[in-house]
Protein backbone atom coordinates (compact mmCIF):
# COMPACT_ATOMS: atom_id res chain seq x y z
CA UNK A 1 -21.34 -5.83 -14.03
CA UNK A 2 -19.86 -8.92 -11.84
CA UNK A 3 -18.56 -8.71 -8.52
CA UNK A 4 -14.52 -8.58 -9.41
CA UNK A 5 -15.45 -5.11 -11.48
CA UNK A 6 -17.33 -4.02 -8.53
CA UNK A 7 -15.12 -4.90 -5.53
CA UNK A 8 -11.31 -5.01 -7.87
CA UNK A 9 -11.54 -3.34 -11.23
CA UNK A 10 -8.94 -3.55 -14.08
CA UNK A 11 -7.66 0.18 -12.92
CA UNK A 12 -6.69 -1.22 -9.50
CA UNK A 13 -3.55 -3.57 -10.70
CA UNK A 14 -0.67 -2.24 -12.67
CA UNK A 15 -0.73 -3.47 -16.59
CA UNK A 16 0.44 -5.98 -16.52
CA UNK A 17 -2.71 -7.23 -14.49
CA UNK A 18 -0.30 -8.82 -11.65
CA UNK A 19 -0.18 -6.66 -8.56
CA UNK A 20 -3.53 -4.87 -7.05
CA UNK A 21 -2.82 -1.67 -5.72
CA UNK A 22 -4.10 -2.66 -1.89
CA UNK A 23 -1.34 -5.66 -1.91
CA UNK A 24 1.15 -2.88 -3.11
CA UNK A 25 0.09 -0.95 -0.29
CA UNK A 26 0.82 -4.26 1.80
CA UNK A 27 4.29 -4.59 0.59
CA UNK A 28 5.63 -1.29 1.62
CA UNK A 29 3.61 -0.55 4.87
CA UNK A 30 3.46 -4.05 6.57
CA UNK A 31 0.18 -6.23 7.61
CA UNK A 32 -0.86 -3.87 10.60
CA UNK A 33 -1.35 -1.16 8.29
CA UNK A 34 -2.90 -3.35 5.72
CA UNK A 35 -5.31 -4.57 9.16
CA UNK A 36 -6.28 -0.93 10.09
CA UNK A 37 -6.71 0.02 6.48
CA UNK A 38 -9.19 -2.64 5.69
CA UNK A 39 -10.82 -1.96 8.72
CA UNK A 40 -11.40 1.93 8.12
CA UNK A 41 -11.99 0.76 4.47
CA UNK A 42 -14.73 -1.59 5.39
CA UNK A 43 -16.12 0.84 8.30
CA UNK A 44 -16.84 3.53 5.32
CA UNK A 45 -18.94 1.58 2.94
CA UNK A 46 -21.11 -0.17 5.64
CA UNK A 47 -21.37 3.51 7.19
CA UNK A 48 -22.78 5.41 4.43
CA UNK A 49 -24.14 2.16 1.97
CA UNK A 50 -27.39 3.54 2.70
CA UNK A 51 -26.78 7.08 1.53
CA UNK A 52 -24.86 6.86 -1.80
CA UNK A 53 -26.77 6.72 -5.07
CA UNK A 54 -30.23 6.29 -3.23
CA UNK A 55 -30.71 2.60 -4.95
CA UNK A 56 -30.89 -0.86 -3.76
CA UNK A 57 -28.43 -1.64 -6.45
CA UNK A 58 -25.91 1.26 -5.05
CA UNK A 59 -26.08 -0.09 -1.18
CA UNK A 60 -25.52 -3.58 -2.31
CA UNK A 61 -22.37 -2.61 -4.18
CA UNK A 62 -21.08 -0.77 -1.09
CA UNK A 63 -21.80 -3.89 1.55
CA UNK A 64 -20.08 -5.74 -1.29
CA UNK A 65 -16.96 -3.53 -0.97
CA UNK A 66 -17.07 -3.76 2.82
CA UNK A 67 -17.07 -7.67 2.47
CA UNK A 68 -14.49 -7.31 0.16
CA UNK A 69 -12.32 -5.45 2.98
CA UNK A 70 -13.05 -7.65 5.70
CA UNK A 71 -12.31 -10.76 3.35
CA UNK A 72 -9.12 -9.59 2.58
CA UNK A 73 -8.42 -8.70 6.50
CA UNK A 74 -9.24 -12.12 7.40
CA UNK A 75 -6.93 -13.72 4.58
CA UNK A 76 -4.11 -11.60 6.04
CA UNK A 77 -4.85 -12.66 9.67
CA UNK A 78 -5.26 -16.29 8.16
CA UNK A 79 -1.74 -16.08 6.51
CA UNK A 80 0.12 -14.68 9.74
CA UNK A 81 -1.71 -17.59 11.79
CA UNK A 82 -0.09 -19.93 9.31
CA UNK A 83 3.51 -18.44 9.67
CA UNK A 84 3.27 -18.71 13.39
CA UNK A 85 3.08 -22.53 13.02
């Protein structure tokens, strides 16, 4: 398994393979909710990475997801830093 099927898997975007389901979530609620949710998103897998499956393997995927969240927070604080120029 590779890190997109780990962190964004095919059932996250709509068929046609265009639109994840967090940027959806983006579009209708605004930045600040997408901010908060990657935050709370990213707080859960570091806080239990260590308790879920028991393996190595299984706390590496969560801190993967985590990274994930906090990569796509920074792109979003990254974009609005751009459209205050």
């Amino acid at each position: 398994m590779n890190h997109s099927d780990i962190v964004a898997p095919r059932h996250y975007k709509r068929d046609d393979g265009q639109l994840e389901c967090f940027e959806a979530f983006r579009q209708m609620y605004g930045n600040q909710a997408a901010l908060h949710a990657c935050m709370f998103n990213a707080t859960k897998y570091i806080f239990r990475h260590d308790t879920k499956g028991c393996t190595h393997q299984a706390a590496i995927t969560d801190l993967d997801k985590a990274i994930h969240y906090l990569e796509f927070a920074k792109s979003i604080y990254s974009q609005l830093e751009e459209e205050e120029l």
